[in-house]
N, C-alpha and C. Protein backbone atom coordinates (compact mmCIF):
# COMPACT_ATOMS: atom_id res chain seq x y z
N UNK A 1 -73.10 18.43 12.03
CA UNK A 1 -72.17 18.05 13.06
C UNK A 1 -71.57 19.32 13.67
N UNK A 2 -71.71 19.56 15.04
CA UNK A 2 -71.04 20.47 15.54
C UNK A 2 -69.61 20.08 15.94
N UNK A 3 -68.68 21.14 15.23
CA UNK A 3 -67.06 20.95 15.71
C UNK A 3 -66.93 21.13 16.47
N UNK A 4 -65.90 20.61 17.17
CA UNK A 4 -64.97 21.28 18.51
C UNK A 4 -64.64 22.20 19.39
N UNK A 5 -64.48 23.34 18.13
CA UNK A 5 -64.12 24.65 18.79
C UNK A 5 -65.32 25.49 18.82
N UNK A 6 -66.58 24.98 17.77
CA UNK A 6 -67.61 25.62 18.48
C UNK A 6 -68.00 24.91 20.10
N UNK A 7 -68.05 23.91 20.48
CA UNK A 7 -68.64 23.16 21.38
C UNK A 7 -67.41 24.48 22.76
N UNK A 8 -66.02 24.33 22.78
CA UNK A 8 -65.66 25.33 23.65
C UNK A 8 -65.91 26.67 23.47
N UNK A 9 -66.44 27.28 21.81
CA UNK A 9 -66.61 28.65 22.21
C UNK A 9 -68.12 28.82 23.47
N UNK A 10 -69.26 27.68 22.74
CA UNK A 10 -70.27 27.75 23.70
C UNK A 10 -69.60 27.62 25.35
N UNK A 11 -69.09 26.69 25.58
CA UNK A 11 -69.00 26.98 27.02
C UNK A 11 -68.33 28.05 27.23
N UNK A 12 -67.38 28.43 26.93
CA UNK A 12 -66.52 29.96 27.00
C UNK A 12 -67.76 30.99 27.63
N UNK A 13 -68.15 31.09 26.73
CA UNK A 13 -69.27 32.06 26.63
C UNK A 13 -70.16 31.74 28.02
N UNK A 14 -70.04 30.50 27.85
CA UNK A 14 -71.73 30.11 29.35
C UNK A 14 -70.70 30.68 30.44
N UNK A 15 -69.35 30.39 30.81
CA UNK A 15 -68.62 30.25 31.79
C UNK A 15 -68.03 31.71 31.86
N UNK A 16 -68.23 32.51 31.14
CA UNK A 16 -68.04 34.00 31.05
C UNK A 16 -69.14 34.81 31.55
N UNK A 17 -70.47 34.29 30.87
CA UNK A 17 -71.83 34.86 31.44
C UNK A 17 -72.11 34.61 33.47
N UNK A 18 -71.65 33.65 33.66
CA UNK A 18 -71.73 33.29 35.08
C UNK A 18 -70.75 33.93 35.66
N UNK A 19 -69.11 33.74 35.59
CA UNK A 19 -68.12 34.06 36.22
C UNK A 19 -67.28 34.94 35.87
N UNK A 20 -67.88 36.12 34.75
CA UNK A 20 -67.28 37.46 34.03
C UNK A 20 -66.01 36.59 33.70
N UNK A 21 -65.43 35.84 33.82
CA UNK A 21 -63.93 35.50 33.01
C UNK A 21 -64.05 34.31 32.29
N UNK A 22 -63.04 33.97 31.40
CA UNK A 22 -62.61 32.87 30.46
C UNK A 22 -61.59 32.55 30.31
N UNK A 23 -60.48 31.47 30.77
CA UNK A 23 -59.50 31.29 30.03
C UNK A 23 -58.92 31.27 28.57
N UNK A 24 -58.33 31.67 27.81
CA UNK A 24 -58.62 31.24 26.21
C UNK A 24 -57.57 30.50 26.10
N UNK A 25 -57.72 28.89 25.24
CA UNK A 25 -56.90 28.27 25.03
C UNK A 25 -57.52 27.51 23.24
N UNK A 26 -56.53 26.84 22.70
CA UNK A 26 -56.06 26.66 21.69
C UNK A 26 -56.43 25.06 21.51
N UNK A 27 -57.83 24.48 20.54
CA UNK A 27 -58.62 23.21 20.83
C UNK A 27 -57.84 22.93 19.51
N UNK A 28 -57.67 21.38 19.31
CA UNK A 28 -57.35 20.61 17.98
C UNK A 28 -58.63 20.70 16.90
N UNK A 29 -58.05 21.20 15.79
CA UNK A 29 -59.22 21.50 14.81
C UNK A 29 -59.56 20.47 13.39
N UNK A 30 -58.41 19.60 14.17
CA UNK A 30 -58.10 17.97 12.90
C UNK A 30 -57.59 17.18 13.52
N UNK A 31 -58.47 16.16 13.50
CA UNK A 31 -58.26 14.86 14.36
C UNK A 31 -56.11 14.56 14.30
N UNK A 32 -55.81 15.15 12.92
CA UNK A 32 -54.52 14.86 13.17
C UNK A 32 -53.63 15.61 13.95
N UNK A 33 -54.50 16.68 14.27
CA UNK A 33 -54.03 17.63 15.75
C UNK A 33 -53.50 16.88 16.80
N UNK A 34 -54.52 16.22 16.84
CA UNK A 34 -54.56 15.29 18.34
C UNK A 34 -53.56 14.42 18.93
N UNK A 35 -52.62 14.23 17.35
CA UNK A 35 -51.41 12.95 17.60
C UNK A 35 -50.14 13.76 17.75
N UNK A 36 -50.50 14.90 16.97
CA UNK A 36 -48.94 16.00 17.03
C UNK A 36 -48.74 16.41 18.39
N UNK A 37 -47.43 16.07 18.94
CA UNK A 37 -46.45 16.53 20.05
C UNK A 37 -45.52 17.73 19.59
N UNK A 38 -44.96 18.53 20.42
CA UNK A 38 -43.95 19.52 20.56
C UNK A 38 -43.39 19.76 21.88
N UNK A 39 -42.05 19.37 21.76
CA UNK A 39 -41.16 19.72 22.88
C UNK A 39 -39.89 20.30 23.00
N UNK A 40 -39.94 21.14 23.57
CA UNK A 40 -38.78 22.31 23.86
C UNK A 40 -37.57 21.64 24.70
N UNK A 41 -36.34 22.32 24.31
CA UNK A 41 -35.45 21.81 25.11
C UNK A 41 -34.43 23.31 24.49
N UNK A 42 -33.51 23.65 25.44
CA UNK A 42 -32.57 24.87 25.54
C UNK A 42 -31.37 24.36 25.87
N UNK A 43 -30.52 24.67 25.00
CA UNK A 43 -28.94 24.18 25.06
C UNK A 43 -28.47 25.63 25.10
N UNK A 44 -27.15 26.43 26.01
CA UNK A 44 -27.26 25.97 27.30
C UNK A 44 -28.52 26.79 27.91
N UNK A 45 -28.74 25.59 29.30
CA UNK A 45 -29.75 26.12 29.80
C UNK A 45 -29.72 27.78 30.92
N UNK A 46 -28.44 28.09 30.66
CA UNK A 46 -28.31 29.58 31.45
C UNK A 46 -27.26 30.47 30.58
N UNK A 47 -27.81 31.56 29.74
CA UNK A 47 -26.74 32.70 29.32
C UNK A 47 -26.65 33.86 30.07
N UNK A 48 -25.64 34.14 29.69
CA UNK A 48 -24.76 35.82 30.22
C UNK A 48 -26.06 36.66 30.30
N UNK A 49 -26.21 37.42 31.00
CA UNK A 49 -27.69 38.40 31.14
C UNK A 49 -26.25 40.19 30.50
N UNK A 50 -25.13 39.54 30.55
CA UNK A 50 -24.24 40.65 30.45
C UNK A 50 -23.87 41.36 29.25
N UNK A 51 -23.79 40.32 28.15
CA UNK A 51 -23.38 40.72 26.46
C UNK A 51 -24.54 40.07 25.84
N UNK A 52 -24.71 41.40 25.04
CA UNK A 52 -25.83 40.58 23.72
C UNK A 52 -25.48 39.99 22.55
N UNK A 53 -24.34 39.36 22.31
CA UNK A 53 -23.99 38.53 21.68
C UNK A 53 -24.18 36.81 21.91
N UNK A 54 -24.47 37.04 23.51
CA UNK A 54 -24.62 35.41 24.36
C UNK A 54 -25.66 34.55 23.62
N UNK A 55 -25.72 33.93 23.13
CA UNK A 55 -26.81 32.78 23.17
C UNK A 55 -27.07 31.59 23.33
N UNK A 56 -28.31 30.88 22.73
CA UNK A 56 -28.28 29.81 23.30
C UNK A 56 -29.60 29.11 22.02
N UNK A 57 -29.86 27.76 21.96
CA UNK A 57 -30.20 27.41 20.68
C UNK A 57 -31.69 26.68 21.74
N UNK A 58 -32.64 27.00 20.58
CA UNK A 58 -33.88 26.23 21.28
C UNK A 58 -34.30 25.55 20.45
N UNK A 59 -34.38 24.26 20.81
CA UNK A 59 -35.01 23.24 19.94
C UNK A 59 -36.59 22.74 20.13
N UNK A 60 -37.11 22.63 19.01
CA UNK A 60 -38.57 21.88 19.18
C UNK A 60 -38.70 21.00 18.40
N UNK A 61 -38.52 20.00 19.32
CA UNK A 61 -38.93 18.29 18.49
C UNK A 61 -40.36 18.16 18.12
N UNK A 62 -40.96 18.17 16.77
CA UNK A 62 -42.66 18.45 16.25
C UNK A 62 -42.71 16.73 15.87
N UNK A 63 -43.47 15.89 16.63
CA UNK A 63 -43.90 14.64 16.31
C UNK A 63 -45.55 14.32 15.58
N UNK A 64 -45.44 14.04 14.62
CA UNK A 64 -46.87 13.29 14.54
C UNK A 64 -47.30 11.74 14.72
N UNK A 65 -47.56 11.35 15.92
CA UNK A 65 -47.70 10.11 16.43
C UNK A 65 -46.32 9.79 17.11
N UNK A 66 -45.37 8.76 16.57
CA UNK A 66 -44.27 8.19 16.85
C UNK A 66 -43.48 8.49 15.64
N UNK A 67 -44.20 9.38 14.79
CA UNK A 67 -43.08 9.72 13.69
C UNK A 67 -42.59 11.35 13.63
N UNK A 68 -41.50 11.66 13.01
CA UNK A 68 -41.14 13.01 12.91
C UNK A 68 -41.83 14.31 12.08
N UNK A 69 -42.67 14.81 12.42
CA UNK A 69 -43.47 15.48 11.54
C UNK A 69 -42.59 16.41 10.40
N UNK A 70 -43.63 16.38 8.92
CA UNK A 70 -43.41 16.44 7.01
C UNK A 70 -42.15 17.80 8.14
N UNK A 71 -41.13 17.52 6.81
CA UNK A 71 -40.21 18.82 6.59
C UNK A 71 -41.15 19.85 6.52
N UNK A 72 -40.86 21.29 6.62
CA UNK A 72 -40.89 22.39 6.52
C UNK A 72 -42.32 22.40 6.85
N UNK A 73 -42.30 21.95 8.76
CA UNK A 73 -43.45 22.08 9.14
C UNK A 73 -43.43 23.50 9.99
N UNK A 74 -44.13 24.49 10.17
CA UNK A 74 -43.92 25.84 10.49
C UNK A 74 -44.01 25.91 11.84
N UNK A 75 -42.86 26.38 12.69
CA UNK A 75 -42.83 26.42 14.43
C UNK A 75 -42.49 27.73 14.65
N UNK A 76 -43.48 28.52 15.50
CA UNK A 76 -43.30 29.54 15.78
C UNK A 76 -42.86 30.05 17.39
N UNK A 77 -42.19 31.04 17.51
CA UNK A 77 -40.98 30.89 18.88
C UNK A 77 -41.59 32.55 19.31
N UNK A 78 -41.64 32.60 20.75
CA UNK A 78 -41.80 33.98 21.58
C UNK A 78 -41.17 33.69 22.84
N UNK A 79 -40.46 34.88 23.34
CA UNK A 79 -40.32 34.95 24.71
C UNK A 79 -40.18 35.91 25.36
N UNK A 80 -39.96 36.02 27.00
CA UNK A 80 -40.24 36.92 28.01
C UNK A 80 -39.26 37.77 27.86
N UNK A 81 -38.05 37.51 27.59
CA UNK A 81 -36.33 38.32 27.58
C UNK A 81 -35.88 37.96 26.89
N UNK A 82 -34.91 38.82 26.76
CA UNK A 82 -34.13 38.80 25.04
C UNK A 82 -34.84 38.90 23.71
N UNK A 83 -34.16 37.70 22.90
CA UNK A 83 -34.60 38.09 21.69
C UNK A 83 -34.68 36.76 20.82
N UNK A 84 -35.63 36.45 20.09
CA UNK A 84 -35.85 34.75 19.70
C UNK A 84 -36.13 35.01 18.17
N UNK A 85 -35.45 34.00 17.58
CA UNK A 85 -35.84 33.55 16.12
C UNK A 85 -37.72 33.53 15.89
N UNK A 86 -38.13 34.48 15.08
CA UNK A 86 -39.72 34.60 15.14
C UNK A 86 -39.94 33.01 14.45
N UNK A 87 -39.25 32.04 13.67
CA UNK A 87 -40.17 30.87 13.06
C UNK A 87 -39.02 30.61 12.71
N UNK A 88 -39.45 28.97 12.37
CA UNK A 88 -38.58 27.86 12.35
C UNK A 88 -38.92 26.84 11.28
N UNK A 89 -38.50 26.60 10.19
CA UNK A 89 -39.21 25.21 9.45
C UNK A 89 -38.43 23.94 10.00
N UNK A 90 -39.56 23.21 10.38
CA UNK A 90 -38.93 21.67 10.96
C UNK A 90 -37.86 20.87 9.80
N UNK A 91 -36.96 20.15 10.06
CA UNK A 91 -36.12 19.06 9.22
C UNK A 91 -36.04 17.74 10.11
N UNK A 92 -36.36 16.93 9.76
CA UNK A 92 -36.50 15.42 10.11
C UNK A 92 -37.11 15.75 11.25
N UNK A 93 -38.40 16.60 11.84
CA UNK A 93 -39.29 16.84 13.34
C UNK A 93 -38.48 17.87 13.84
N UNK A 94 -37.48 18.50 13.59
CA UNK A 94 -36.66 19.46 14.38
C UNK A 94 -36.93 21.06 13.69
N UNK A 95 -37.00 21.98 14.76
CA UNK A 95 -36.79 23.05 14.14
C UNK A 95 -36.27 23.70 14.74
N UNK A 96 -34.86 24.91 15.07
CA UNK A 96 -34.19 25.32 15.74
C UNK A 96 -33.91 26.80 15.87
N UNK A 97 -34.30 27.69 17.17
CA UNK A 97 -34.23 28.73 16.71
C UNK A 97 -33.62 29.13 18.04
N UNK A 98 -32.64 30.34 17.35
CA UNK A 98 -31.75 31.25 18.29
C UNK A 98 -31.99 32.30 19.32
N UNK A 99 -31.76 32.37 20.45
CA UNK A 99 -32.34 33.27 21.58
C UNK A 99 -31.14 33.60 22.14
N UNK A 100 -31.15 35.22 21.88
CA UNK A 100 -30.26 36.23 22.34
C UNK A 100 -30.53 37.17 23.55
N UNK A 101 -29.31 36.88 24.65
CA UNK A 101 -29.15 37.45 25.78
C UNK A 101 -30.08 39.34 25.08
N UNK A 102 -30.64 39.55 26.79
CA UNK A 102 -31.34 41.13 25.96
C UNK A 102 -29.92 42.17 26.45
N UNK A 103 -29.00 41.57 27.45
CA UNK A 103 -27.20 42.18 27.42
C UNK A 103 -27.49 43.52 28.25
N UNK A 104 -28.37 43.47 29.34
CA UNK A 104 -28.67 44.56 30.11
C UNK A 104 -28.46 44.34 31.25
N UNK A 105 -27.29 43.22 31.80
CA UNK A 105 -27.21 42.83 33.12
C UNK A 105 -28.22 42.77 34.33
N UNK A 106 -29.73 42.71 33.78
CA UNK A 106 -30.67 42.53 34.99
C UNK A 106 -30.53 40.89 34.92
N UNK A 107 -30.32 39.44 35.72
CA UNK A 107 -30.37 38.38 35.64
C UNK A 107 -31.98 38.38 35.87
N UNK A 108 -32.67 37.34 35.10
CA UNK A 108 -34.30 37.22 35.45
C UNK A 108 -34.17 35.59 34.71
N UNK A 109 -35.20 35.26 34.73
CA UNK A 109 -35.77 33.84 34.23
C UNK A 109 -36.99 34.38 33.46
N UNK A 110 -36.25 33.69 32.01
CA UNK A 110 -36.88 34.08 30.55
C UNK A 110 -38.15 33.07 30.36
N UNK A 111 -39.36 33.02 30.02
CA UNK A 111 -40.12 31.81 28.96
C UNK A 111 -40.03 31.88 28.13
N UNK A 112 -40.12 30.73 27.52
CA UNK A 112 -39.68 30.40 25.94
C UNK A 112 -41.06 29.88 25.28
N UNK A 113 -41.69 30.24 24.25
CA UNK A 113 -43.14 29.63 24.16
C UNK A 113 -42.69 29.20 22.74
N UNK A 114 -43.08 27.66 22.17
CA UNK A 114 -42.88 27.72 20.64
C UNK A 114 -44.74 27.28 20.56
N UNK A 115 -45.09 27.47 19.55
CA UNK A 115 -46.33 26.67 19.07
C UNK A 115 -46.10 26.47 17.31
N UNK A 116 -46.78 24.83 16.84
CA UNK A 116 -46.74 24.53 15.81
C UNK A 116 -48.64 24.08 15.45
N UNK A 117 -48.74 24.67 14.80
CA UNK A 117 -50.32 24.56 14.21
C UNK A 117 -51.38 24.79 16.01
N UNK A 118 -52.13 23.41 16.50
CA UNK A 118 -52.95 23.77 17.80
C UNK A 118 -51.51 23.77 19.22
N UNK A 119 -50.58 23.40 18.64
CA UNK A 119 -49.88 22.69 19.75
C UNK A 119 -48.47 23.74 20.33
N UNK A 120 -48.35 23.95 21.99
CA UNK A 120 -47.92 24.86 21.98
C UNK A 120 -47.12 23.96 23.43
N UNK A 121 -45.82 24.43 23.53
CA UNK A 121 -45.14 24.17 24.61
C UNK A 121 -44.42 25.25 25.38
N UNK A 122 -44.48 25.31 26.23
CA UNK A 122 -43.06 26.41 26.93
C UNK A 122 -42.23 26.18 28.01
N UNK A 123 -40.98 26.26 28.24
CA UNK A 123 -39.67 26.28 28.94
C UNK A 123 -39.39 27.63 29.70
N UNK A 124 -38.70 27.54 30.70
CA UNK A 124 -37.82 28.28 31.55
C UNK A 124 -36.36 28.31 31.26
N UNK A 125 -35.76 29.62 30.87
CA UNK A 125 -34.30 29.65 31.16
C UNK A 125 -33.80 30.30 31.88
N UNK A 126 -32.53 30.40 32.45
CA UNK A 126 -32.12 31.60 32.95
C UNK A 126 -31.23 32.32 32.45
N UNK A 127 -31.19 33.97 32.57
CA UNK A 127 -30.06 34.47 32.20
C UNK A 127 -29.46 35.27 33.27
N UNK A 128 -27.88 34.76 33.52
CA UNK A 128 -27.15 35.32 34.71
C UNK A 128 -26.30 35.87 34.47
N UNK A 129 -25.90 36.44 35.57
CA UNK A 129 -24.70 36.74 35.82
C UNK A 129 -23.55 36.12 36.22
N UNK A 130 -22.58 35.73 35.32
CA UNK A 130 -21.56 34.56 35.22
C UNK A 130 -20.39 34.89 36.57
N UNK A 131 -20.40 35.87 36.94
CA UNK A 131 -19.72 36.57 37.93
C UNK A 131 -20.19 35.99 39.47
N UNK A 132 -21.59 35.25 39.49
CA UNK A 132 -22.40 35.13 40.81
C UNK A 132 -21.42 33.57 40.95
C-alpha cells in the first residue's frame, strides 16, 4: 500500500521537474489526523509595540472530532514579532501560550503560527502604538 505522503512527495517532485518550484506543505499521516482541528484566537487582539512587558495570551483550541483532544497534547507556537511561548501542553483541548510585545516602537502586524502534530493554524495581530 502506498501512503499518503509518498503519493505527494511523487507529485512534488513531478511538479518541480516541470515548473522548477514546489510548495511544501504538511499531509495527515493517520487517518486520526484527519479529524484533529486547531484554532487560534488572541486575547487582546492589539499590544503596545512600546514596552516589552505588554502582552497578550494565545490560545489554541486542539479538537479531535467533536471532542477535546487527550491532555498534554503538544502545541507548538512561532511568530513574525515579538516573542512567543515555544510549546504548550493542551488541558481539556486548550493550550495557552504568551506573546510578548518585541518593545521597539516600530507598530507592524505580527503572525502567529501554532501547529499540533499535521495540523497547523495562523492569526494576525497587531502591535501599536497606543498614542495613535
Amino acid at each position: 500500500m502506498i501512503r499518503r505522503s509518498t503519493i505527494v512527495l511523487l507529485i512534488c517532485a513531478s511538479v518541480t521537474l516541470s515548473t522548477h518550484s514546489c510548495a511544501l506543505f504538511v499531509a495527515p499521516t493517520r487517518s486520526s489526523d484527519e479529524t484533529m482541528t486547531l484554532e487560534l484566537a488572541v486575547f487582546p487582539q492589539r499590544v503596545s509595540v512600546l514596552d516589552t512587558t505588554s502582552t497578550a495570551e494565545v490560545w489554541a483550541t486542539v479538537r479531535l472530532g467533536s471532542n477535546p483532544a487527550a491532555d498534554s497534547t503538544l502545541v507548538v507556537f512561532a511568530t513574525t514579532a515579538g516573542r512567543i511561548t515555544a510549546s504548550s501542553l493542551t488541558r481539556d483541548g486548550l493550550a495557552v501560550a504568551e506573546l510578548r510585545s518585541p518593545g521597539d516602537g516600530r507598530p507592524r502586524r505580527a503572525e502567529i503560527v501554532a501547529q499540533v502534530k499535521t495540523v497547523r493554524d495562523t492569526l494576525d495581530m497587531d502591535f501599536v502604538l497606543f498614542d495613535e
